[in-house]
Protein backbone atom coordinates (compact mmCIF):
# COMPACT_ATOMS: atom_id res chain seq x y z
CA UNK A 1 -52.55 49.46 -1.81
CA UNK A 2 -52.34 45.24 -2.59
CA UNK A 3 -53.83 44.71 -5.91
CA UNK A 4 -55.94 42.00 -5.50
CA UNK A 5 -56.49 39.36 -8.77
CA UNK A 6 -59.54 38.27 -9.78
CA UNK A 7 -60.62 34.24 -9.17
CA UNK A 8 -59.25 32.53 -12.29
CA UNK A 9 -60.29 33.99 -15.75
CA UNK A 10 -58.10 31.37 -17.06
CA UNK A 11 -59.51 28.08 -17.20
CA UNK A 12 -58.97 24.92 -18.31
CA UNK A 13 -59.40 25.14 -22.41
CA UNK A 14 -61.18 22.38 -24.47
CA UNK A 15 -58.35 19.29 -25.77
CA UNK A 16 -58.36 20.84 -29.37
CA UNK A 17 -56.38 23.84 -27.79
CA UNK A 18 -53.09 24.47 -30.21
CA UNK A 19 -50.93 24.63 -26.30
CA UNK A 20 -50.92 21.77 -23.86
CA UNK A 21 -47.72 22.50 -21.56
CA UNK A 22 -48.93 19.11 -19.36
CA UNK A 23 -47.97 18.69 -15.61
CA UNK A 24 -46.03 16.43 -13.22
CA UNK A 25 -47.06 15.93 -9.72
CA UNK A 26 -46.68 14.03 -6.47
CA UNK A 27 -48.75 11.32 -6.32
CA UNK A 28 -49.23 11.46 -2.63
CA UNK A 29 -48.68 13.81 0.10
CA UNK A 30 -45.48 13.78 1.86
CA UNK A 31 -47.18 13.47 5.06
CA UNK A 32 -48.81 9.88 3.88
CA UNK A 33 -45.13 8.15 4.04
CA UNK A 34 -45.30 7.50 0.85
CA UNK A 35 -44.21 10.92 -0.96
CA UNK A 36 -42.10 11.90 -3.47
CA UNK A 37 -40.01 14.64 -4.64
CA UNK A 38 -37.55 15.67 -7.20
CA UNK A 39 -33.69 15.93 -6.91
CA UNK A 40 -31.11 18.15 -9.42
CA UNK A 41 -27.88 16.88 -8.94
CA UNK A 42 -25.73 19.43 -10.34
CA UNK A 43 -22.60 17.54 -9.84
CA UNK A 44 -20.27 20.37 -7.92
CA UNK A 45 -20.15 22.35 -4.73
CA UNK A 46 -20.67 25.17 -6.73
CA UNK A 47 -22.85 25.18 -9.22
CA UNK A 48 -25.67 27.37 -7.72
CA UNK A 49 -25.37 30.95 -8.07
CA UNK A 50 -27.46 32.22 -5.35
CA UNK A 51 -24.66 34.37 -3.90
CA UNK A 52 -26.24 37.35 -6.44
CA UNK A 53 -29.73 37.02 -4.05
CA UNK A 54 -31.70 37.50 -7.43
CA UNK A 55 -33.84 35.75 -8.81
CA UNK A 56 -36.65 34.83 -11.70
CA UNK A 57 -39.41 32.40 -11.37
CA UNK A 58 -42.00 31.91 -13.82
CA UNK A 59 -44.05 28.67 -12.69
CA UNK A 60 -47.79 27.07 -13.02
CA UNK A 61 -49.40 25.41 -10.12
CA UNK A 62 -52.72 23.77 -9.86
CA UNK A 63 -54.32 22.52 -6.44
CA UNK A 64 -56.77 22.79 -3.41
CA UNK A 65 -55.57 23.15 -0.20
CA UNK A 66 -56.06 19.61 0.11
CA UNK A 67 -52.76 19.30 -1.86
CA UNK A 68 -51.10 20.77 0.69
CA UNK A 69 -48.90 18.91 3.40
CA UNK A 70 -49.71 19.22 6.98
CA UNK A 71 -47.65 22.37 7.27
CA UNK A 72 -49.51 24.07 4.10
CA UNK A 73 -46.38 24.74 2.65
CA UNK A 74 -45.36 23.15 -0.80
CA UNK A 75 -41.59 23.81 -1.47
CA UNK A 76 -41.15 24.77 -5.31
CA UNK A 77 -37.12 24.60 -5.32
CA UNK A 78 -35.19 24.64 -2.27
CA UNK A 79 -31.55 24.61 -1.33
CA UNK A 80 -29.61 23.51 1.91
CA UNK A 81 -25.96 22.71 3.45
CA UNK A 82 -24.78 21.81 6.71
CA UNK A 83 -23.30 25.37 6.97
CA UNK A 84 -25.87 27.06 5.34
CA UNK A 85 -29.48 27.95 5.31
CA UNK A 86 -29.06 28.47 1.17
CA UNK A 87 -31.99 29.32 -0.21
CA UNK A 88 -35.93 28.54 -0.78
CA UNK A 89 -39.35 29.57 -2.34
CA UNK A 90 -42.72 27.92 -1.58
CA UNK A 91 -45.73 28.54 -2.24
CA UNK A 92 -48.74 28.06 1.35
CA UNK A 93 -51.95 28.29 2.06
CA UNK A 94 -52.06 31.96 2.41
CA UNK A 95 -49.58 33.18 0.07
CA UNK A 96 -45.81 32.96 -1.21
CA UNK A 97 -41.87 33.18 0.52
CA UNK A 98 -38.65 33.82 -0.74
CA UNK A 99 -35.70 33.65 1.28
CA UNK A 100 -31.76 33.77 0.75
CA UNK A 101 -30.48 32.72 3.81
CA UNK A 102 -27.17 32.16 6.30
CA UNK A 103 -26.60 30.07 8.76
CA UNK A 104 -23.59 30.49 10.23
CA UNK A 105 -23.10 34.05 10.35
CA UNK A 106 -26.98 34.47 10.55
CA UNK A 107 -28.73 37.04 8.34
CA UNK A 108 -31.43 36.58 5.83
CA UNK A 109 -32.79 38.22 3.21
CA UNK A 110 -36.20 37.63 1.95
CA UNK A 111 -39.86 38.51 -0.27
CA UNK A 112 -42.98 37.33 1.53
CA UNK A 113 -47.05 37.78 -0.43
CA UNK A 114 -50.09 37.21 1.46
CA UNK A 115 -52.84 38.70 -0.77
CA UNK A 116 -56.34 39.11 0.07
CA UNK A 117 -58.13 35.92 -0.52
CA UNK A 118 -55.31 33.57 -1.79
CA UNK A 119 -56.63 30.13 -0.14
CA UNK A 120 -59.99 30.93 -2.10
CA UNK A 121 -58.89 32.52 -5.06
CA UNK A 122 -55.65 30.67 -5.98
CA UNK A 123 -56.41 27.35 -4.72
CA UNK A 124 -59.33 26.62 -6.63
CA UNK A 125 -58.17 23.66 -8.52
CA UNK A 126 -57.15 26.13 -11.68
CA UNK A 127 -54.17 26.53 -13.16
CA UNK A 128 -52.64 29.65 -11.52
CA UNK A 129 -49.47 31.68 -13.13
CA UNK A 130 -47.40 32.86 -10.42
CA UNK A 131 -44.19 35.22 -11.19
CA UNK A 132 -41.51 36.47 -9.32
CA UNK A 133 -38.85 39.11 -9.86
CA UNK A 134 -36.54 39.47 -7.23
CA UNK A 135 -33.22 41.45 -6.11
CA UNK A 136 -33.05 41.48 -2.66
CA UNK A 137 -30.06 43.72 -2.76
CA UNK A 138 -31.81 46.26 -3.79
CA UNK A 139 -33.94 48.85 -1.80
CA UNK A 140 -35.88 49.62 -5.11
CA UNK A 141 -39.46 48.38 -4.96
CA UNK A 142 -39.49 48.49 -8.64
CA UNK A 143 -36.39 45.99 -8.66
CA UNK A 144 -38.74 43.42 -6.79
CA UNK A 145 -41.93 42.47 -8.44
CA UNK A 146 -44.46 39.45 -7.90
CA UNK A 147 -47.24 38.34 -10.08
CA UNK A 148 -50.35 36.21 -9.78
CA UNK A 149 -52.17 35.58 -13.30
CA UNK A 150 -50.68 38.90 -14.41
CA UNK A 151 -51.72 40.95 -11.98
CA UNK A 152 -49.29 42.73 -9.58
CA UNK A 153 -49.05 42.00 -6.05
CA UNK A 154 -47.75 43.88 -2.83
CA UNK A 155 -44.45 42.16 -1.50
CA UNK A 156 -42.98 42.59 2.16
CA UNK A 157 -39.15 42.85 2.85
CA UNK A 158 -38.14 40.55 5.38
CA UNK A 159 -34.36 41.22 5.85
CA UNK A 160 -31.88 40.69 8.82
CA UNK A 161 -28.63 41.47 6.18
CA UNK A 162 -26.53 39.00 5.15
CA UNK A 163 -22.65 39.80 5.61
CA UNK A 164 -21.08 37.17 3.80
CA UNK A 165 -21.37 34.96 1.40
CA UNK A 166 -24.11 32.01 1.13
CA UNK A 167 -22.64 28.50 0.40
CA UNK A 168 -22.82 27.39 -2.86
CA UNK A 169 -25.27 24.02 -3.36
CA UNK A 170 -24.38 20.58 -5.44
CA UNK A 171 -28.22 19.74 -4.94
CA UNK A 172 -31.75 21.36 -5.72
CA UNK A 173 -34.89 19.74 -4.62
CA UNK A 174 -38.53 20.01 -5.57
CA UNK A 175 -41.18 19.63 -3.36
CA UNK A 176 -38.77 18.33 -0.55
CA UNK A 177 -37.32 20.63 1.95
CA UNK A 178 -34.85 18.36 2.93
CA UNK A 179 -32.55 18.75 6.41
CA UNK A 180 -30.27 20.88 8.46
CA UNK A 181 -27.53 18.50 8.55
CA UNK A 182 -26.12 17.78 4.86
CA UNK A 183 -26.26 18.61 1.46
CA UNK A 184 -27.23 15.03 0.29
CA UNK A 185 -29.66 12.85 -1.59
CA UNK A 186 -32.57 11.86 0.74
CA UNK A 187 -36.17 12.49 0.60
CA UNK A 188 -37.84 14.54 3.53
CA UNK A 189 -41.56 14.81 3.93
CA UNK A 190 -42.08 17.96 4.79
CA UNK A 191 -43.24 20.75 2.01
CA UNK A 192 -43.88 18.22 -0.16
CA UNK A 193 -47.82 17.89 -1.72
CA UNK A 194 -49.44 16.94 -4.66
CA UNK A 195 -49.96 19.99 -6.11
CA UNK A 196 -49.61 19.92 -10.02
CA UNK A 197 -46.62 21.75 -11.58
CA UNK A 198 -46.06 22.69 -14.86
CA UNK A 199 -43.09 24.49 -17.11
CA UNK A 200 -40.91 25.92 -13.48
CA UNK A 201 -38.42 28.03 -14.91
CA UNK A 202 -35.99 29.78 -12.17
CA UNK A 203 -32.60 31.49 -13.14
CA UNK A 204 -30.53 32.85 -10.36
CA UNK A 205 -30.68 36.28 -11.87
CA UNK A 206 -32.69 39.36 -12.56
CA UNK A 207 -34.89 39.50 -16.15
CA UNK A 208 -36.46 43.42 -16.38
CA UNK A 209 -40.05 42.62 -16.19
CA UNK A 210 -40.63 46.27 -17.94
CA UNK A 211 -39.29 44.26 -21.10
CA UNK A 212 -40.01 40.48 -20.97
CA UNK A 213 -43.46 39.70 -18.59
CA UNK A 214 -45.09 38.55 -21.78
CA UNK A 215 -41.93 36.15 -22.57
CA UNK A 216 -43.44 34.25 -19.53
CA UNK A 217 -47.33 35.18 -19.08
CA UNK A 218 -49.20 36.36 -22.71
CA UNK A 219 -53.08 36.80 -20.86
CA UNK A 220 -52.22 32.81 -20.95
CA UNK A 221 -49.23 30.22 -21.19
CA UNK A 222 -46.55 30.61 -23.98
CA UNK A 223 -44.49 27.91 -25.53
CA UNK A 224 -41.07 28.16 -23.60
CA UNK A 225 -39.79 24.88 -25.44
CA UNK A 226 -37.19 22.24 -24.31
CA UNK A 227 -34.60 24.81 -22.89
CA UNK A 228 -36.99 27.89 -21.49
CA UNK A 229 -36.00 29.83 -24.46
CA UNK A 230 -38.98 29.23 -26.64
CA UNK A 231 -40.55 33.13 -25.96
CA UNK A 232 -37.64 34.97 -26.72
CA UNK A 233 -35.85 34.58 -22.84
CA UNK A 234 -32.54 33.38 -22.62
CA UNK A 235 -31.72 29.98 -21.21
CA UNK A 236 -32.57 29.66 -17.22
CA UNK A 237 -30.66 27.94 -14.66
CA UNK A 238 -33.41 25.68 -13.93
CA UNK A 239 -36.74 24.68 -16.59
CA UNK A 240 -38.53 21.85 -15.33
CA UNK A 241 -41.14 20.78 -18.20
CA UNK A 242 -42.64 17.06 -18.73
CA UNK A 243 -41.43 15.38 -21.83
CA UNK A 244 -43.66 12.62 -23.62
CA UNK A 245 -46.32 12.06 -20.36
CA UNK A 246 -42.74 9.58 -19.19
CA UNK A 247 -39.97 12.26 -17.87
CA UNK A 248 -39.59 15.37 -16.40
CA UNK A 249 -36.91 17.30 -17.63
CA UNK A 250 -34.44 19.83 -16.87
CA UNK A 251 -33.78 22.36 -20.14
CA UNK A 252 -31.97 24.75 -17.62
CA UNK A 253 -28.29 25.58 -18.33
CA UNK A 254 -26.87 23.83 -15.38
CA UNK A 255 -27.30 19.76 -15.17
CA UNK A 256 -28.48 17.83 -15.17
CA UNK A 257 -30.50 17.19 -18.08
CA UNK A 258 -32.67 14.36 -16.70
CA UNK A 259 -34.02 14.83 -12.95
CA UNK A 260 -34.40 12.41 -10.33
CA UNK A 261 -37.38 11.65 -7.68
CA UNK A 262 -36.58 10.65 -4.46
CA UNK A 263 -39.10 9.29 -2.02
CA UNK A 264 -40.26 7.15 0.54
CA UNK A 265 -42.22 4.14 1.21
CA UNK A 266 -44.25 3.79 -2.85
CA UNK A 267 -44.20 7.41 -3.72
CA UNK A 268 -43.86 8.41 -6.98
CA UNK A 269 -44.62 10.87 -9.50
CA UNK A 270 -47.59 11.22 -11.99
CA UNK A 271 -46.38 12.82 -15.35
CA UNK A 272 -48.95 13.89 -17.87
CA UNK A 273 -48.73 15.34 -21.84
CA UNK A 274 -52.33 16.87 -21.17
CA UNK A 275 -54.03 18.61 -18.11
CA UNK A 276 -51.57 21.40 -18.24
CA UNK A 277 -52.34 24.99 -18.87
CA UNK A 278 -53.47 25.60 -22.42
CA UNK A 279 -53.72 28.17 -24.63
């Protein structure tokens, strides 16, 4: 049976708190013609390692549904060639999707979440932790696991099998869910809101949640650091923090260490040293 979770017990602490992890955020919907998003140039065809179909994503997200582009779909990281369908996970209106996917040769394999109550309870303008363990090679349930605030959720298995093996991606992009046509540079207004983000940390492989859930979520944030290894975890792939209330960063093992937005029309990015979840 879905375990539900409870409308935030964690709130927004007083500015004496010891743990401010700050935020970065859109500062206007995609949909206005003036969004923004964020671009990882990892400076080779194959730098990605998505060809494992596993993955670990510890992220915060604060919002309303009003942060949410026309589509209700905000696009946390997403991936995308002209031969392949790569990879993506967003968050929506209604719950959460995770998909490893082929073009050309079709096939997909994928996690989807709809809990009870999510546009009520999660998008309630508090900070929310969400956390995903995923192996979508294996058959396991216990292998796949998805948390919101701590609390387990029940995850569907959307899978049409993959055969072969998923291009490998010089770009990442945040809150942009770019094209079919290239992997390249531009900006595309569609997934892209202003939801507020904070300390996104995503490796392309599989951490035993039986071992390290409080490495990520402690009833509350924890420190990761500069690199996503401030808890005890080993460096991720991908750790987006904000550094200073002037950059976002990447502490992630694969560059690059600074991180580019890409927009259109004025958008741009609001960056913040407090707001964030605190403990």
């Amino acid at each position: 049976m879905p375990l539900g979770f409870a409308k935030s017990t964690f709130t927004h602490k007083a500015a004496s708190a010891s743990l401010d992890l700050g935020f970065f955020n859109s500062e206007n919907l995609g949909s206005s013609a003036n969004g923004a998003g964020l671009l990882l140039d990892a400076g080779s065809g194959n730098a990605w390692p998505i060809n494992n179909r596993r993955m670990t994503l510890s992220v915060w997200i604060k919002g309303t549904t009003s942060d949410l582009p026309t589509d209700n779909k905000y696009m946390l990281f997403r991936q995308l060639t002209s031969t392949d369908s790569g990879f993506f996970v967003q968050v929506q209106n209604n719950g959460t999707e995770c998909f490893f996917q082929r073009a050309s040769g079709g096939g997909n394999k994928g996690l989807l979440c709809f809990p009870t109550n999510f546009e009520t309870d999660f998008w309630d303008d508090e900070w929310h932790h969400l956390l995903w363990y995923v192996d979508t090679n294996s058959t396991q349930t216990a292998s796949n696991a998805f948390y919101v605030d701590g609390v387990a959720q029940t995850l569907t298995s959307d899978s049409n099998g993959i055969t072969a093996a998923i291009t490998q991606h010089r770009y990442g992009k945040h809150n942009s869910n770019d094209n079919t046509t290239a992997d390249n540079t531009d900006y595309y207004d569609s997934r892209s809101g202003t939801v507020k983000t904070s300390q996104l940390w995503l490796d392309f492989g599989y951490n035993s949640h039986d071992t390290d859930f409080t490495k990520f979520y402690d009833s509350g944030p924890v420190d990761m650091g500069t690199d996503g290894t401030g808890s005890g975890l080993s460096q991720p792939d991908i750790y987006l923090y904000q550094n200073s209330g002037t950059n976002i960063q990447n502490g992630g093992s694969i560059n690059p260490s600074t991180v580019s937005v890409i927009n259109e029309g004025t958008g741009a990015y609001n960056v913040s040293d407090t707001g964030g979840p605190t403990a």
